[in-house]
C-alpha atoms as a PDB file:
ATOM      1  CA  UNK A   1     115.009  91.447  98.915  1.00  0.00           C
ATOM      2  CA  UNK A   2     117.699  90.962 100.659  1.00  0.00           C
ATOM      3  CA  UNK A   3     121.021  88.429  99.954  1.00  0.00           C
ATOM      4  CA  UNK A   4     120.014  85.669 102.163  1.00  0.00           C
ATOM      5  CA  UNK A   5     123.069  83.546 100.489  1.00  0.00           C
ATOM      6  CA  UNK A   6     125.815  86.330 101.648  1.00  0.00           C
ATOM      7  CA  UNK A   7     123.821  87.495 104.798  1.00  0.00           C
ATOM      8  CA  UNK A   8     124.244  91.183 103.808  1.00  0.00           C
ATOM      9  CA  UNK A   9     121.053  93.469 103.732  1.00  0.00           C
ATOM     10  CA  UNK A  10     119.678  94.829 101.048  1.00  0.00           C
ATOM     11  CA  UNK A  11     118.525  98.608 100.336  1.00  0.00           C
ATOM     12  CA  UNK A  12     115.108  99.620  99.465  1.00  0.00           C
ATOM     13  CA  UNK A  13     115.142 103.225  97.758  1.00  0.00           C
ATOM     14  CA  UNK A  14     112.117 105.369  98.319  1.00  0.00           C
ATOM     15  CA  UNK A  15     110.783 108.340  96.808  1.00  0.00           C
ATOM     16  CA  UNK A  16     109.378 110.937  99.950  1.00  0.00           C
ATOM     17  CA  UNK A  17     108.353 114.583  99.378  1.00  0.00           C
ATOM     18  CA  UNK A  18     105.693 114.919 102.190  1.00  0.00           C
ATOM     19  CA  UNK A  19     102.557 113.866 100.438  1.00  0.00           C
ATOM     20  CA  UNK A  20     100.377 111.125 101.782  1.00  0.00           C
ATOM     21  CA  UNK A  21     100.926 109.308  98.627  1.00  0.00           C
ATOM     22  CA  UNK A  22     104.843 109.380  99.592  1.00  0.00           C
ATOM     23  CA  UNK A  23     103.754 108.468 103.265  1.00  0.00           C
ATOM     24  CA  UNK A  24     101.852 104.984 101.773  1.00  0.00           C
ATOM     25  CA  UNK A  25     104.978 104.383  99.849  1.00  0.00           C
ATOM     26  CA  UNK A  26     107.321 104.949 102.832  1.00  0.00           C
ATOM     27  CA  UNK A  27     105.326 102.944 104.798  1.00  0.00           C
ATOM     28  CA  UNK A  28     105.020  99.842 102.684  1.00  0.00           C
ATOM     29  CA  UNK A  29     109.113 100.028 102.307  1.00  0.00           C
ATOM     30  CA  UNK A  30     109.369 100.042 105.943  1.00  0.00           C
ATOM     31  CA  UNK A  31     106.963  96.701 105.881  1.00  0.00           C
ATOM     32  CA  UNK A  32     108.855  95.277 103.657  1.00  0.00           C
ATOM     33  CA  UNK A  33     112.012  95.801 105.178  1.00  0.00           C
ATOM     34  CA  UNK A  34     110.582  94.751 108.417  1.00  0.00           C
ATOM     35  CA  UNK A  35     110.058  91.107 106.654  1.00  0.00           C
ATOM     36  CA  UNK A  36     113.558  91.309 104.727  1.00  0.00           C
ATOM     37  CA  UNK A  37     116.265  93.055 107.187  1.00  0.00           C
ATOM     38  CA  UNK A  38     117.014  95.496 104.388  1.00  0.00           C
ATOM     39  CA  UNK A  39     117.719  99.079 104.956  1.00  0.00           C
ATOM     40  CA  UNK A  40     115.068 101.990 103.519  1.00  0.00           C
ATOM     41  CA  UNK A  41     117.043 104.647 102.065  1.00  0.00           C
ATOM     42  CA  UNK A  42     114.371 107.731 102.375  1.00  0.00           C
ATOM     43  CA  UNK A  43     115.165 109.918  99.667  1.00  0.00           C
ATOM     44  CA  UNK A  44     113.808 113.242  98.534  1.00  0.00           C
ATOM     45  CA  UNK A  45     115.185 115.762  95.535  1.00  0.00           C
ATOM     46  CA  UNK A  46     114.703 119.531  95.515  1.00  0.00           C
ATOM     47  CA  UNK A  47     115.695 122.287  93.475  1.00  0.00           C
ATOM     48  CA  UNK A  48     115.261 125.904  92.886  1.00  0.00           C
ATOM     49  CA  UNK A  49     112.387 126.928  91.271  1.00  0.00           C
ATOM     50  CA  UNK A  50     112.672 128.238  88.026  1.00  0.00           C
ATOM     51  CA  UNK A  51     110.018 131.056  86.592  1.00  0.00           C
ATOM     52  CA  UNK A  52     109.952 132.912  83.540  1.00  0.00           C
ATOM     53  CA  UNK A  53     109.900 136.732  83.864  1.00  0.00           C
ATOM     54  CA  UNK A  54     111.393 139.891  82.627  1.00  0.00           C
ATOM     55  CA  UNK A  55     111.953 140.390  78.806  1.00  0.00           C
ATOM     56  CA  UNK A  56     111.478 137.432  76.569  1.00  0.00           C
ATOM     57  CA  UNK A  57     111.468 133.935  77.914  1.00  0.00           C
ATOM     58  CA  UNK A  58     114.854 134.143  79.988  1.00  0.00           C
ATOM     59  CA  UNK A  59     114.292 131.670  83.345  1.00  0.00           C
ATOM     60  CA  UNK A  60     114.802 133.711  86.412  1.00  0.00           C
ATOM     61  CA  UNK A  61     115.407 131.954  89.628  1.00  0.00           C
ATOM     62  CA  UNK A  62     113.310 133.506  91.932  1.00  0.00           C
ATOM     63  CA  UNK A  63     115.497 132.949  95.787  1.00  0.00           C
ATOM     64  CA  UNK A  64     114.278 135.051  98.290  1.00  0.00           C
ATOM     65  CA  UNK A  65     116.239 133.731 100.812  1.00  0.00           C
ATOM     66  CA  UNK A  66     114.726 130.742 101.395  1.00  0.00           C
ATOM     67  CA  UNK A  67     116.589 127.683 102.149  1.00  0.00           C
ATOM     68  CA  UNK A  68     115.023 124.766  99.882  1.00  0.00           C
ATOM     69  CA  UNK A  69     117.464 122.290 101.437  1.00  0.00           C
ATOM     70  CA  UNK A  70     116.456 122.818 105.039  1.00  0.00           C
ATOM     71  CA  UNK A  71     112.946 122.861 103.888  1.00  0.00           C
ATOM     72  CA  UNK A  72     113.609 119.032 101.891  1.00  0.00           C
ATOM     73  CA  UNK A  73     115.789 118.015 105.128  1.00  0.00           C
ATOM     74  CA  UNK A  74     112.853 118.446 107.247  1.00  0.00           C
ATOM     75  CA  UNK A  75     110.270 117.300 105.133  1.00  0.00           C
ATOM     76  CA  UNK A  76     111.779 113.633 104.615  1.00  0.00           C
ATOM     77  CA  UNK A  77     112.471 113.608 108.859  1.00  0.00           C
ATOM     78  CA  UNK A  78     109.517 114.489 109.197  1.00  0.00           C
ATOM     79  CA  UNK A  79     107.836 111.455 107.017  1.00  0.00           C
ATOM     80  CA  UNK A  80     110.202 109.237 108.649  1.00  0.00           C
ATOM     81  CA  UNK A  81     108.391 110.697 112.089  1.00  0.00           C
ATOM     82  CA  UNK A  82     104.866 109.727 110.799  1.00  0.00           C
ATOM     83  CA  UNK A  83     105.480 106.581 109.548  1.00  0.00           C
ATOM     84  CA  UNK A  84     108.156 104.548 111.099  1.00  0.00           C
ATOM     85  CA  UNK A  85     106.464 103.693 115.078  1.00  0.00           C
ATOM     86  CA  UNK A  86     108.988 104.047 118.101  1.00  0.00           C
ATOM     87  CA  UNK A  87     109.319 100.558 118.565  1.00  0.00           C
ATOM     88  CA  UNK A  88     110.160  99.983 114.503  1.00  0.00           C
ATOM     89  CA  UNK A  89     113.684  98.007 113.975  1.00  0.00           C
ATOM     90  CA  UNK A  90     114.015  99.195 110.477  1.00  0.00           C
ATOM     91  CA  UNK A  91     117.386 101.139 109.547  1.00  0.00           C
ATOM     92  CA  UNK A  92     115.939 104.076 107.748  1.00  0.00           C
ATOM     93  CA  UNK A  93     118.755 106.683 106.195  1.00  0.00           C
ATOM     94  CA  UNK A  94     117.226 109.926 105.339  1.00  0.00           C
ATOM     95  CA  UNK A  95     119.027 111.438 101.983  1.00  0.00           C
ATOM     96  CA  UNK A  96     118.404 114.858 100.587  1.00  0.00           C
ATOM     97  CA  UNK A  97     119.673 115.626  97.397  1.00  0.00           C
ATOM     98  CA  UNK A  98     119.876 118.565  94.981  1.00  0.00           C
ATOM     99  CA  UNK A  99     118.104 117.452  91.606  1.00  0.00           C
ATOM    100  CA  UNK A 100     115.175 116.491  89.282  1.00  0.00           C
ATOM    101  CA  UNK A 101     113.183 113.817  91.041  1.00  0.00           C
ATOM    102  CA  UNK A 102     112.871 111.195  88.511  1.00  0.00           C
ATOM    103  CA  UNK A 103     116.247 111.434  87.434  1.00  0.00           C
ATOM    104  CA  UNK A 104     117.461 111.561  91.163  1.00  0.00           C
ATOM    105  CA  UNK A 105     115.866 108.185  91.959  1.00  0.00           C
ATOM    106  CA  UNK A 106     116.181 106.428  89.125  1.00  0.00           C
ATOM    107  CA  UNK A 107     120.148 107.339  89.844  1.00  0.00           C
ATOM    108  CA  UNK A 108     119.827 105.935  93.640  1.00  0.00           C
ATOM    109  CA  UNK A 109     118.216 102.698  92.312  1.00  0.00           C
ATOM    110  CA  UNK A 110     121.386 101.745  91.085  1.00  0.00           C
ATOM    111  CA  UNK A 111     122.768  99.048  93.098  1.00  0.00           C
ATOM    112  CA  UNK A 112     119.506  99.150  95.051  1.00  0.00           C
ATOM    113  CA  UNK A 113     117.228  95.831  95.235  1.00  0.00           C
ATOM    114  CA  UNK A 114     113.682  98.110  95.111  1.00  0.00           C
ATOM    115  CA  UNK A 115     112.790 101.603  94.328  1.00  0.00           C
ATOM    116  CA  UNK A 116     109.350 102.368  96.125  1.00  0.00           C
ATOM    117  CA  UNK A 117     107.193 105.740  95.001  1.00  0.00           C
ATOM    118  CA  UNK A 118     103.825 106.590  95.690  1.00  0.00           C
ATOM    119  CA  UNK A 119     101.192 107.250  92.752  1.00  0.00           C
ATOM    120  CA  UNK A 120      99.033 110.177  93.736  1.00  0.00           C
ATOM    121  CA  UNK A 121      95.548 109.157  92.177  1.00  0.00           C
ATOM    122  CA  UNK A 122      93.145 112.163  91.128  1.00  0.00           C
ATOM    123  CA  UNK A 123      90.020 109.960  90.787  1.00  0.00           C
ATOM    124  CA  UNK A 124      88.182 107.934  88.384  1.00  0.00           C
ATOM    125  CA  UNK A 125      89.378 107.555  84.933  1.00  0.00           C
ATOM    126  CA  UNK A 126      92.492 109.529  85.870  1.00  0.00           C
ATOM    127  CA  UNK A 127      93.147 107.498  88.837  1.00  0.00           C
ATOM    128  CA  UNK A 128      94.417 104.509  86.294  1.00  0.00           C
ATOM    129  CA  UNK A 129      96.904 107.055  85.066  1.00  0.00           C
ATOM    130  CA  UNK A 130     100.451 106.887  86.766  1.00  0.00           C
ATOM    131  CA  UNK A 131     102.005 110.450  87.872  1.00  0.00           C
ATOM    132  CA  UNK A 132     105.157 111.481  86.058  1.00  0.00           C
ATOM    133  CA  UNK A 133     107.342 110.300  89.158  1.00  0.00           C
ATOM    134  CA  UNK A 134     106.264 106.836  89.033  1.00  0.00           C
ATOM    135  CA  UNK A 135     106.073 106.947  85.323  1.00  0.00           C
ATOM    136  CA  UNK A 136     109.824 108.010  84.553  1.00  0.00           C
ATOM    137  CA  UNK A 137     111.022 105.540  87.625  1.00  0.00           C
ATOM    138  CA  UNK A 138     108.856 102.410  85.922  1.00  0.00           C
ATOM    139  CA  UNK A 139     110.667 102.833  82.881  1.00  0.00           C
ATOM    140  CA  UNK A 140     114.204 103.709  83.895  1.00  0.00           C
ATOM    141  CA  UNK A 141     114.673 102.549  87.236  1.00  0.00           C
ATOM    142  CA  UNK A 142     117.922  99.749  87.446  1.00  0.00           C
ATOM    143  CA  UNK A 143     116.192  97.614  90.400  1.00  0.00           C
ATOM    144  CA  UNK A 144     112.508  96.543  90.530  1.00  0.00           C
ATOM    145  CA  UNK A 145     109.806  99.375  90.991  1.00  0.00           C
ATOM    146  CA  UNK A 146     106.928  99.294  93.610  1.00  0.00           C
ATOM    147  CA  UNK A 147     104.442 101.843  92.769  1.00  0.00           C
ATOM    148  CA  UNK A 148     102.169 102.461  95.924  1.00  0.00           C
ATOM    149  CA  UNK A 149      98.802 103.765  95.692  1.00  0.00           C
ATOM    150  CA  UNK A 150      97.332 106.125  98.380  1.00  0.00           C
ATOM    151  CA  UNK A 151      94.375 105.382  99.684  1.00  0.00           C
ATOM    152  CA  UNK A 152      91.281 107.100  98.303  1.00  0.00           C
ATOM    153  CA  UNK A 153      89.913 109.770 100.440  1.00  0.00           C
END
């Protein structure tokens, strides 16, 4: 994917939140950037969740101290971890943002030459189905879209 006619390498954007669905996707990215010299840009999105509670149908965030960030920070190092081996020559950036998923990536494909997610599969019929991820990416993405199916298990 890469600009062979400038020489510069490309950047291959890839959805990671700690499932083995995200691990298949990670790892193909890392494959292909092996072949390509690009650069895997490992990127996962968090945010606060949101319940409903009290009077009426006001959101609440519920905090409890917890640090969601620091939770998301290790998560994508830790994917990185799994999948990339020691000897692995890939430059792999690790990004954490603050967001909606979907809209995060489709915002970090910009500029980017492929966005990679994984597809978790829930089995027969369903398993044709895409998830919402790789659903909202396929159709709004601004670079090509690799959707990556984990292996059945």
């Amino acid at each position: 994917m890469s600009d062979t006619r400038s020489g510069a390498a490309g950047r291959i954007v890839v959805g990671v939140d700690g499932s083995p669905a995200a691990d298949e996707a990670l790892r193909w990215a890392v494959a292909q950037a092996t072949r390509t010299g690009d650069t895997v840009q490992a990127t996962i999105a968090w945010q606060y969740p949101i319940s409903v509670g009290g009077y009426g149908w006001a959101p609440t965030i519920m905090d409890d101290n917890i640090d969601f960030a620091s939770i998301a920070t290790k998560t994508v190092a830790e994917a990185v971890n799994r999948v990339s081996g020691a000897d692995s020559t890939v430059t792999i950036a690790q990004r954490v943002v603050e967001g909606y998923a979907p809209q995060i990536l489709t915002e970090a494909s910009a500029g980017a030459d492929l966005l990679v997610v994984g597809s978790r599969g829930h089995g027969t019929f369903a398993d044709a189905l895409l998830g919402s991820v790789s659903q909202h990416c396929a159709h709004h993405a601004k670079c090509p879209v690799v959707i990556v199916r984990g292996h059945a298990g």
